[in-house]
C-alpha atoms as a PDB file:
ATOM      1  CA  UNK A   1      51.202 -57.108   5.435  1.00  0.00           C
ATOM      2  CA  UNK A   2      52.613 -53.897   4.035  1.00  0.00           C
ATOM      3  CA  UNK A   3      52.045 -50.784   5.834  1.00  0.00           C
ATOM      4  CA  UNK A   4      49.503 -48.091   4.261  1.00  0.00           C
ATOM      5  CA  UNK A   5      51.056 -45.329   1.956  1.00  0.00           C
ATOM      6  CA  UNK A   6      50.630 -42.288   4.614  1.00  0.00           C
ATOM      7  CA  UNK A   7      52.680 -44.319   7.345  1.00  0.00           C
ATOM      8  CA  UNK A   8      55.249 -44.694   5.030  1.00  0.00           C
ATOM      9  CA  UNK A   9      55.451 -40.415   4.212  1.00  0.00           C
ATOM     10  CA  UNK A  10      56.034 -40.375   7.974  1.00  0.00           C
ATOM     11  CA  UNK A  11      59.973 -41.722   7.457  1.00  0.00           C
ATOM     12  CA  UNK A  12      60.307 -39.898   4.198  1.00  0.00           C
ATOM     13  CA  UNK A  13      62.889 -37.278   4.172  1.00  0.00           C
ATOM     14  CA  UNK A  14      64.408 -37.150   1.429  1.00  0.00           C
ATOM     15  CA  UNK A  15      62.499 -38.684  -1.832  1.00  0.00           C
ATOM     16  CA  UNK A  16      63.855 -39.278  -5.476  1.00  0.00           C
ATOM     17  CA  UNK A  17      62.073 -39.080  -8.312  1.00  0.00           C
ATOM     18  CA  UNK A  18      62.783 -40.092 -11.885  1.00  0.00           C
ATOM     19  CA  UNK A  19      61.276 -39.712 -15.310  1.00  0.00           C
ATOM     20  CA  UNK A  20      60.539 -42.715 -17.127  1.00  0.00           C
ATOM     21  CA  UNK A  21      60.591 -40.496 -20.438  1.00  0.00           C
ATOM     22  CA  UNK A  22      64.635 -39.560 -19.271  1.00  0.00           C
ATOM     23  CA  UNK A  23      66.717 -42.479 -19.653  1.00  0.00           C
ATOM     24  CA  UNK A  24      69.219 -43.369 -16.797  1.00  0.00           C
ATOM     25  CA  UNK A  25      72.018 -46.203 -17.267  1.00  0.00           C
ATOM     26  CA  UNK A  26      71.474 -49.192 -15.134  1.00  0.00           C
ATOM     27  CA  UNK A  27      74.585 -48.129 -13.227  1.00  0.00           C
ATOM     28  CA  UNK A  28      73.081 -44.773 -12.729  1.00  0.00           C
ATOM     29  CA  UNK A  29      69.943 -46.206 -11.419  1.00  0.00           C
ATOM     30  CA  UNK A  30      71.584 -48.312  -8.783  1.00  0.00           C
ATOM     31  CA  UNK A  31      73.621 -45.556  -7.548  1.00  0.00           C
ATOM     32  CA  UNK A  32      70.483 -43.343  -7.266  1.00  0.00           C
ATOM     33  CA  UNK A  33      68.551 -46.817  -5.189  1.00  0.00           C
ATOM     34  CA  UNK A  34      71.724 -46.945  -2.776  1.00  0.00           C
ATOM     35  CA  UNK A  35      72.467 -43.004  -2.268  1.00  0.00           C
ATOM     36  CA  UNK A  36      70.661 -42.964   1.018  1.00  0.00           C
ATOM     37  CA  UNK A  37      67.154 -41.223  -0.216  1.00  0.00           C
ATOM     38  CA  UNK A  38      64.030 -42.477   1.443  1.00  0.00           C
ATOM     39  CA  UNK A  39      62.395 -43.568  -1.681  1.00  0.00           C
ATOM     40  CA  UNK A  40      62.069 -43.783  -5.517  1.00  0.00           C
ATOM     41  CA  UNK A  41      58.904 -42.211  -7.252  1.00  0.00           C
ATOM     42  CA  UNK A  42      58.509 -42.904 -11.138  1.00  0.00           C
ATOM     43  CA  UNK A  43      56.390 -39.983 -12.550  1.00  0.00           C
ATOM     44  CA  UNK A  44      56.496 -37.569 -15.306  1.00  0.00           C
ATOM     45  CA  UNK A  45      54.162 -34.968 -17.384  1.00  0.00           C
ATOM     46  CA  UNK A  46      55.405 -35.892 -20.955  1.00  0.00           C
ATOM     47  CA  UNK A  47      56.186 -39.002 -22.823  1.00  0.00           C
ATOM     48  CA  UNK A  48      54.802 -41.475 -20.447  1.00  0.00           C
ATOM     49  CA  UNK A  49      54.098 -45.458 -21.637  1.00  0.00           C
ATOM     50  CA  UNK A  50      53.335 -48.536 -20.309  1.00  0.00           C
ATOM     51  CA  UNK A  51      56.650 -49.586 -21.711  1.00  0.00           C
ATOM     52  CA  UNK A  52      59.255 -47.038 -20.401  1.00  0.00           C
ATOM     53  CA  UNK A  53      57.016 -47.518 -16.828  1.00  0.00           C
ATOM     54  CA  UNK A  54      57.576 -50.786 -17.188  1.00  0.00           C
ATOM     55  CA  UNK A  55      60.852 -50.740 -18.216  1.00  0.00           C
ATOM     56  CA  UNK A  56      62.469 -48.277 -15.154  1.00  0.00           C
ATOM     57  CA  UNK A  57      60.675 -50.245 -12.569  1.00  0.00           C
ATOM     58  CA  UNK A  58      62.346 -53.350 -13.456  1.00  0.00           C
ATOM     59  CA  UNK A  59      65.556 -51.495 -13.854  1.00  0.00           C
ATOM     60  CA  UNK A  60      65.040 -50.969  -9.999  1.00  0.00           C
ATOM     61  CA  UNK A  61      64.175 -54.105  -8.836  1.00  0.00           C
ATOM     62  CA  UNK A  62      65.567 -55.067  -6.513  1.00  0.00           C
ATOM     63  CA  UNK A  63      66.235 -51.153  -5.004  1.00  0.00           C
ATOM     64  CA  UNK A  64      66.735 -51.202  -0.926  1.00  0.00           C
ATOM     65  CA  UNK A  65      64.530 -48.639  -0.732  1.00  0.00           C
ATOM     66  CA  UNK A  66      60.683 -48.433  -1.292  1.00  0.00           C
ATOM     67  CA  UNK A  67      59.695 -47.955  -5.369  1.00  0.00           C
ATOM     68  CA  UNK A  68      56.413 -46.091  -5.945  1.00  0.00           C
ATOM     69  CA  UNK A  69      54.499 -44.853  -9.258  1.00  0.00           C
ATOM     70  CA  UNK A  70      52.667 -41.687  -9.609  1.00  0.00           C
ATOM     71  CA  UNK A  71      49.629 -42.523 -11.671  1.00  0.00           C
ATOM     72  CA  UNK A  72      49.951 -39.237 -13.667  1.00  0.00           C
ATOM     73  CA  UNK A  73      48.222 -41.264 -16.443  1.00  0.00           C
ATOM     74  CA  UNK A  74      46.644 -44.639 -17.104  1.00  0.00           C
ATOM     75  CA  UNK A  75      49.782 -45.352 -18.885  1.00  0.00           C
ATOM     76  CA  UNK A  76      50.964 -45.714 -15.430  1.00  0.00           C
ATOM     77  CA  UNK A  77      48.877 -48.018 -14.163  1.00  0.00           C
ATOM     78  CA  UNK A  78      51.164 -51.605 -13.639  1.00  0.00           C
ATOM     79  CA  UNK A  79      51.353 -54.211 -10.929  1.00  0.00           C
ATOM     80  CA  UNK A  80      54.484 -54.420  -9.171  1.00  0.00           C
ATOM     81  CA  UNK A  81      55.394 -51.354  -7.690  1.00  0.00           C
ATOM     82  CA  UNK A  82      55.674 -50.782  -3.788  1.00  0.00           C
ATOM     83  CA  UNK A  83      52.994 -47.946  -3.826  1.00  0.00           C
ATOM     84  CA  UNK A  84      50.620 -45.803  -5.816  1.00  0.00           C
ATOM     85  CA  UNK A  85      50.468 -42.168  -5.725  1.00  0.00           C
ATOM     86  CA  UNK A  86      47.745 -40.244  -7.352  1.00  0.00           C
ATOM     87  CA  UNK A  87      48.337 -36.529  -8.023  1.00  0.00           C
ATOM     88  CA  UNK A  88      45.804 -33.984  -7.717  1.00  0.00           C
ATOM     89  CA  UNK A  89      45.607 -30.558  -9.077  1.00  0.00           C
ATOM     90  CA  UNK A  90      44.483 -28.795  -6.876  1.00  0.00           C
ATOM     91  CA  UNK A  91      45.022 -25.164  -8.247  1.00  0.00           C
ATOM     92  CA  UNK A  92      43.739 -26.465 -11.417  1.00  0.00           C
ATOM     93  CA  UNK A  93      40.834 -24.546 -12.823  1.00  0.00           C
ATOM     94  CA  UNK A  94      39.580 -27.849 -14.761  1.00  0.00           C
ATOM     95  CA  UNK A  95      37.693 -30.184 -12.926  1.00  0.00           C
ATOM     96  CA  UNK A  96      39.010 -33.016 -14.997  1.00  0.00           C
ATOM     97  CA  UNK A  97      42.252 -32.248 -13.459  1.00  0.00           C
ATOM     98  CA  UNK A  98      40.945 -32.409  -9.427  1.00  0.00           C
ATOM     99  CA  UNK A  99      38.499 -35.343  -9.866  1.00  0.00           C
ATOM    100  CA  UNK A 100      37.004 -35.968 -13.624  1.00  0.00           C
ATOM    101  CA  UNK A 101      39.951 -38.592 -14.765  1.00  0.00           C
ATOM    102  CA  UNK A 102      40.269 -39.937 -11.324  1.00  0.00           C
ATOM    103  CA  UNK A 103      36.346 -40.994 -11.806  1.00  0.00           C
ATOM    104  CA  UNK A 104      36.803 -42.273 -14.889  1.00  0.00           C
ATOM    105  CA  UNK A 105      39.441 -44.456 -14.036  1.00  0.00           C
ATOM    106  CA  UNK A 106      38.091 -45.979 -11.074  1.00  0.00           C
ATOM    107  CA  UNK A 107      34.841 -46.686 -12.874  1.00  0.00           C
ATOM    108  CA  UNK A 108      37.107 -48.814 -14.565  1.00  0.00           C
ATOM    109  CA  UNK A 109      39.764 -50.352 -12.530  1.00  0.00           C
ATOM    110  CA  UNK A 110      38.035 -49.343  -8.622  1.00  0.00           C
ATOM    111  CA  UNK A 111      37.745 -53.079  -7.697  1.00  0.00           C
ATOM    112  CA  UNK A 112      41.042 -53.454  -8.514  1.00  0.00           C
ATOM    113  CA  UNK A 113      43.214 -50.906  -6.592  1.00  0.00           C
ATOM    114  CA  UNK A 114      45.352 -52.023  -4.338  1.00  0.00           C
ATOM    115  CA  UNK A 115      44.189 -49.305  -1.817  1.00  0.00           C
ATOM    116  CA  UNK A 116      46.452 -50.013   1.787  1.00  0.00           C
ATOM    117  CA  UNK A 117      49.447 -48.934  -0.991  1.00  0.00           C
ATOM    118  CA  UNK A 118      47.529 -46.355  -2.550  1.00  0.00           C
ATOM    119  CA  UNK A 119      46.717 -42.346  -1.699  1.00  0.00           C
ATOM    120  CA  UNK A 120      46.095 -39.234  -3.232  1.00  0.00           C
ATOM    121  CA  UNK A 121      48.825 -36.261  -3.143  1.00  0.00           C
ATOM    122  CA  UNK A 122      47.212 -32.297  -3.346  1.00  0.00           C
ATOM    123  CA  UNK A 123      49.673 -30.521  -6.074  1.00  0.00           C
ATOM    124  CA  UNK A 124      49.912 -26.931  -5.423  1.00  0.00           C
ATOM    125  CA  UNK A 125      51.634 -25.699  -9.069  1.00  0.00           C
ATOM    126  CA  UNK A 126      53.835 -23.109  -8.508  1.00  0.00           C
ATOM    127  CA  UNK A 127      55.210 -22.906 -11.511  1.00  0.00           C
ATOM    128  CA  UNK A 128      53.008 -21.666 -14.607  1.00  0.00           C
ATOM    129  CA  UNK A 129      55.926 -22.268 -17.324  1.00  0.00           C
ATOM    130  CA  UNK A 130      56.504 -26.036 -16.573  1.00  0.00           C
ATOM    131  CA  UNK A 131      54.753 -28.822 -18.487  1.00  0.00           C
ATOM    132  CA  UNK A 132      52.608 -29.851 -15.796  1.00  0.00           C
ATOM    133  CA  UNK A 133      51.091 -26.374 -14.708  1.00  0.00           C
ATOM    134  CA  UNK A 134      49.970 -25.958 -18.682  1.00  0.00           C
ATOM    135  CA  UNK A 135      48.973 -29.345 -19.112  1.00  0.00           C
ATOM    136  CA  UNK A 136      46.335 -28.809 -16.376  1.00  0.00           C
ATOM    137  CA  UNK A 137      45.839 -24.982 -16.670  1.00  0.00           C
ATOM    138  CA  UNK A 138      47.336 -23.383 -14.268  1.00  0.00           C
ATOM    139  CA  UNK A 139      48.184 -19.973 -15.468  1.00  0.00           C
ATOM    140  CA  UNK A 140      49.768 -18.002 -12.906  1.00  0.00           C
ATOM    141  CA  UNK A 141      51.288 -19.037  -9.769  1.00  0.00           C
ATOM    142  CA  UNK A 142      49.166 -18.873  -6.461  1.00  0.00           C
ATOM    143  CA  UNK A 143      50.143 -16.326  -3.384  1.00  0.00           C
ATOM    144  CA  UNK A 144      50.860 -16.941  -0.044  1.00  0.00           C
ATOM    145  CA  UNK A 145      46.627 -16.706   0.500  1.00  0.00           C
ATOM    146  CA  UNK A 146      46.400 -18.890  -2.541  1.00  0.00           C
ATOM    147  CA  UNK A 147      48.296 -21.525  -1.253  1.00  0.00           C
ATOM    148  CA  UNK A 148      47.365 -21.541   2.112  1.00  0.00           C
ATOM    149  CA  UNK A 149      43.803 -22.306   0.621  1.00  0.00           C
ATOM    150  CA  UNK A 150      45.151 -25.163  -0.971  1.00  0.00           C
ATOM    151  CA  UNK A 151      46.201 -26.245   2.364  1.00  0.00           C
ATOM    152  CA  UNK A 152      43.422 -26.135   3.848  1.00  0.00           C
ATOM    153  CA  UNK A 153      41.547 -27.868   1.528  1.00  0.00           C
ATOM    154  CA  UNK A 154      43.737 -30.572   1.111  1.00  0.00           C
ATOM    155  CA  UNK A 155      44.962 -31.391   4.419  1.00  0.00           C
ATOM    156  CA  UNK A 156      42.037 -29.575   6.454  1.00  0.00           C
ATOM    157  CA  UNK A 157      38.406 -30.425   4.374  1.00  0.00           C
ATOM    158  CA  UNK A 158      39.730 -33.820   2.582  1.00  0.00           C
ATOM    159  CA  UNK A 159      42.800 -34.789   5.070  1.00  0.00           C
ATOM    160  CA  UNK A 160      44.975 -35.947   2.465  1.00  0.00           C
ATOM    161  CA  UNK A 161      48.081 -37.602   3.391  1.00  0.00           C
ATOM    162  CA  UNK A 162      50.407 -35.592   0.905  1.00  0.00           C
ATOM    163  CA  UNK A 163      50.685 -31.468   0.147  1.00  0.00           C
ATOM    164  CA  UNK A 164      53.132 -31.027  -2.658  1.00  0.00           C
ATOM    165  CA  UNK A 165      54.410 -27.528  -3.242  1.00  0.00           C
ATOM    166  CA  UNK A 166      55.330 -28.093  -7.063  1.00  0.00           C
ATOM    167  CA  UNK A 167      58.304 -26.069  -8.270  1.00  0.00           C
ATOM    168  CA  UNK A 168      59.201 -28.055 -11.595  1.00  0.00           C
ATOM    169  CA  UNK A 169      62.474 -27.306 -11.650  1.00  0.00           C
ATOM    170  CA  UNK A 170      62.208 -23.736 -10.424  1.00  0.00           C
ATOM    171  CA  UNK A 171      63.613 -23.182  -6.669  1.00  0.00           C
ATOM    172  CA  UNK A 172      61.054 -21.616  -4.786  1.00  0.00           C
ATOM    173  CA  UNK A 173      60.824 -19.523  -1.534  1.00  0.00           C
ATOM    174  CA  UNK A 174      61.607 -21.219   1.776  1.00  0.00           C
ATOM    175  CA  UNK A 175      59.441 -18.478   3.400  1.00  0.00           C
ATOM    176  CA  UNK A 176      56.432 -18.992   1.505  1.00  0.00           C
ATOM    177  CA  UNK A 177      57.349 -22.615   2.301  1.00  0.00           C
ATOM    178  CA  UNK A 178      57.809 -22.059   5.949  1.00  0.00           C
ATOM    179  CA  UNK A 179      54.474 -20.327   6.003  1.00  0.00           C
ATOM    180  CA  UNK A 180      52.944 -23.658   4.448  1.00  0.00           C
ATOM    181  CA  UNK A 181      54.323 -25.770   6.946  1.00  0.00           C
ATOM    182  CA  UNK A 182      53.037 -24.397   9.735  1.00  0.00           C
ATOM    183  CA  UNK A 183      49.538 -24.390   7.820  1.00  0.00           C
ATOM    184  CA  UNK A 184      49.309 -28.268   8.021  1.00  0.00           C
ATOM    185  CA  UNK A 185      51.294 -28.626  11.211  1.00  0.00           C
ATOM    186  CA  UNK A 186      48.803 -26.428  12.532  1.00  0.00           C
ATOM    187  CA  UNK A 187      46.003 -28.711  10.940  1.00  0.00           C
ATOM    188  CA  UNK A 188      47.431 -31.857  11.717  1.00  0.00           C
ATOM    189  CA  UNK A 189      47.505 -30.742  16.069  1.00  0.00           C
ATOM    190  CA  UNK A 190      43.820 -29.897  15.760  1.00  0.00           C
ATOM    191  CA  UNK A 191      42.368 -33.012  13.755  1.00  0.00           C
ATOM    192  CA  UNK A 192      45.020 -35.369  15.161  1.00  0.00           C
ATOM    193  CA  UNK A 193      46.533 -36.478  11.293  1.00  0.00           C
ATOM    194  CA  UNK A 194      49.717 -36.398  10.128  1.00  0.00           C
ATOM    195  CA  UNK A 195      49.706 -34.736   6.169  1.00  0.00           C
ATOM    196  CA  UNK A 196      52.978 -34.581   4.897  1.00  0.00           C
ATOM    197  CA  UNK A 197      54.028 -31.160   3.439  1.00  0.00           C
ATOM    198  CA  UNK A 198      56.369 -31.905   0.371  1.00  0.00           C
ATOM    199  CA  UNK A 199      58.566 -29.699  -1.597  1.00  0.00           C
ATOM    200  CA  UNK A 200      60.228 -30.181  -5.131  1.00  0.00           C
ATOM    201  CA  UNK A 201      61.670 -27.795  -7.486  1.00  0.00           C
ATOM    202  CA  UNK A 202      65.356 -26.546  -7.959  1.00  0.00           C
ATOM    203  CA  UNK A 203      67.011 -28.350  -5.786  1.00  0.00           C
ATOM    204  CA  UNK A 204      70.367 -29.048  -7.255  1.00  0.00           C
ATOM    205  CA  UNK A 205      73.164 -29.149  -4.344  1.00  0.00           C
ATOM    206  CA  UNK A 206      73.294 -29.104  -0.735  1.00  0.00           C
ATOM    207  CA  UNK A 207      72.783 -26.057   0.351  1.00  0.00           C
ATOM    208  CA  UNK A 208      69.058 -26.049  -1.215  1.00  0.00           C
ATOM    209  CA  UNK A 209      68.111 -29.577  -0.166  1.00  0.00           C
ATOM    210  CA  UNK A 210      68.821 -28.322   3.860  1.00  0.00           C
ATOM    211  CA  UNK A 211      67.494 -25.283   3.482  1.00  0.00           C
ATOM    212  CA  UNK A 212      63.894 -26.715   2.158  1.00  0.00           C
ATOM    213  CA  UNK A 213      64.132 -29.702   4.140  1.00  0.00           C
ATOM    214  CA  UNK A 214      64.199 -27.305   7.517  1.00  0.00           C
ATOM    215  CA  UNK A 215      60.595 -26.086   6.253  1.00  0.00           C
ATOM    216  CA  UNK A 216      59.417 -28.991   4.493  1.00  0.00           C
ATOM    217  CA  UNK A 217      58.377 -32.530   5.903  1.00  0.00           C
ATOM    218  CA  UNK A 218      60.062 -34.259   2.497  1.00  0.00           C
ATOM    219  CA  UNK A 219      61.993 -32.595  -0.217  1.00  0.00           C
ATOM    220  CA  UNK A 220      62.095 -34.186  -3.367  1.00  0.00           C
ATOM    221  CA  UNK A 221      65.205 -34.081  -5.946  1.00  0.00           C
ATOM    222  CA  UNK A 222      64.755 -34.823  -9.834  1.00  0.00           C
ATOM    223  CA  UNK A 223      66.316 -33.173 -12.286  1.00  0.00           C
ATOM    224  CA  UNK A 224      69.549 -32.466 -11.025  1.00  0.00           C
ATOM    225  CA  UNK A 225      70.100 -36.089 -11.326  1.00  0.00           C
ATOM    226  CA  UNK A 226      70.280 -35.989 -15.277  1.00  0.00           C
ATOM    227  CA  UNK A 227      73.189 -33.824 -15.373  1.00  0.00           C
ATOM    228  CA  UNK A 228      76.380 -35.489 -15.913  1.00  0.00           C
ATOM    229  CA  UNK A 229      77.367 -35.065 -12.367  1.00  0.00           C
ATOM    230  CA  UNK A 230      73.856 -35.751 -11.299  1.00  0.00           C
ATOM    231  CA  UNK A 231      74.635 -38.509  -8.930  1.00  0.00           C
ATOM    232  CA  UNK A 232      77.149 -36.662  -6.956  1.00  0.00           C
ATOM    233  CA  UNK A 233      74.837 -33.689  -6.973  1.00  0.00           C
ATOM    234  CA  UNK A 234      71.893 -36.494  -5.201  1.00  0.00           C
ATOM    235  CA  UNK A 235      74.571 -37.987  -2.880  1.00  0.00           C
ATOM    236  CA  UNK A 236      75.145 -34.324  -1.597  1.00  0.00           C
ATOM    237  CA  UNK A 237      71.563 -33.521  -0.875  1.00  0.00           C
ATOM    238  CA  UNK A 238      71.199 -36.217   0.981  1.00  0.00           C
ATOM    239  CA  UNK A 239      74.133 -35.701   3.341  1.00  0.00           C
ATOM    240  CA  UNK A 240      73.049 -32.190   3.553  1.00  0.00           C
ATOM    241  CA  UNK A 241      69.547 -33.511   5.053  1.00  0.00           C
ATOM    242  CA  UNK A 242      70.554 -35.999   7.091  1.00  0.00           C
ATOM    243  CA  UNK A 243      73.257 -33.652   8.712  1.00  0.00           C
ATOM    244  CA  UNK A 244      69.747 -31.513   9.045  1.00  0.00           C
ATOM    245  CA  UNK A 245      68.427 -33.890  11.248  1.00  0.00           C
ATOM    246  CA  UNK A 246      70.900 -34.618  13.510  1.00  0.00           C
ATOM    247  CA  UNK A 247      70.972 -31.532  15.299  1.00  0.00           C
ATOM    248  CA  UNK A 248      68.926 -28.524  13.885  1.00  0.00           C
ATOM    249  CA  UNK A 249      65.175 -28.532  15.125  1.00  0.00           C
ATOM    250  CA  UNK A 250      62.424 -27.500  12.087  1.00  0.00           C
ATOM    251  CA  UNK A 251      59.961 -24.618  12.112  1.00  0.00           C
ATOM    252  CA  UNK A 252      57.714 -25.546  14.712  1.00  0.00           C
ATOM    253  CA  UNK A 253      60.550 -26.117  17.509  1.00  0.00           C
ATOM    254  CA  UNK A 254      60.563 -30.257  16.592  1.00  0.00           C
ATOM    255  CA  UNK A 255      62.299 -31.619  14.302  1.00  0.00           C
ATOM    256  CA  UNK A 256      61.202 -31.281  10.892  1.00  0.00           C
END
């Protein structure tokens, strides 16, 4: 039997994800499955189809590492991947965004989700100008109070297994970051859970991927790996994190 979807964000250091509506070579794609990231997540804002879905997760089978899909749309929604992962907005002023299509979708496929390899993941969007923050309305970026709300109500009030500080592409403050961490560190001592923090945005060489991965549980790289030296770029963060771990402690005095 495969393990549920939060044990496996307890080994996840370093995650990759990729845009099924950006088109990778199949040499590309195996290089990204055997740079030493944790995991693959297929997900996007724009462009999405059963078809490209489809077509990337077969292009990674079989990857070494786990494959997962974020069901950003019911576009998204195919057999075959490793796990599930289904974003919620939490900054979002629409309820359609927090809970409204979730409902409607599990009116329609609830008996059939495959729920040991499926979870929810609380977006915090941090970044008003990407696709994703104006596809669900977020107009201006929360503040430190704003986000530790978010927190809060993701990993405190609904325990979520997943907080992901959203940067789209936009490199964000390892402070504010920081700050976040030790909000659902904090959360996890008193209830006994273990929510992940994740952060993506910007991260585009070394330097960046250790210096988020010190305050984040999992930092996630994307679109670095498009540029022509994207795969070099990937291989790089992940030898800057898992140099991380072998001998600087994280935020709370363990380990990050």
């Amino acid at each position: 039997m495969q393990p549920a979807v939060p044990s496996l964000w307890q080994g996840w250091r370093h995650v990759v994800k990729l845009d099924p509506d950006k088109p990778l070579s199949r040499s590309q794609l195996r290089a990204v499955a055997r740079s030493g990231t944790d995991a693959i997540i297929l997900g996007g804002t724009q462009g999405i189809t059963r078809t490209k879905v489809m077509g990337l997760l077969a292009a990674l089978r079989p990857a070494p590492v786990p494959v997962f899909i974020e069901v950003s749309s019911t576009q998204a929604v195919l057999p075959g991947a490793d796990g599930y992962l289904v974003p919620v907005a939490l900054n979002s002023p629409h309820h359609r965004w927090v809970a409204g299509l979730h409902l409607e979708a599990l009116a329609r496929w609830g008996a059939r989700v495959p729920w040991r390899r499926t979870a929810a993941m609380g977006y915090i969007m941090m970044n008003p100008a990407s696709a994703a923050a104006r596809q669900v309305g977020v107009a201006e970026a929360p503040d430190l109070s704003g986000v530790l709300a978010c927190v809060r109500l993701a990993a405190g009030l609904w325990r979520l297994p997943v907080v992901y500080l959203e940067y789209s592409g936009r490199y964000g403050s390892p402070g504010l970051v920081a700050r976040a961490r030790r909000a659902v560190d904090h959360l996890n001592r008193q209830m006994g859970a273990s929510t992940r923090l994740v952060y993506g945005g910007g991260i585009d060489d070394g330097a960046k991927a250790a210096a988020m991965a010190a305050v984040a549980h999992t930092v996630v790289i994307g679109n670095v790996i498009y540029r022509p030296d994207g795969v070099e770029r990937l291989r790089a963060t992940v030898r800057a994190v898992r140099a991380l771990d072998r001998g600087r402690p994280g935020p709370g005095g363990e380990f990050a």
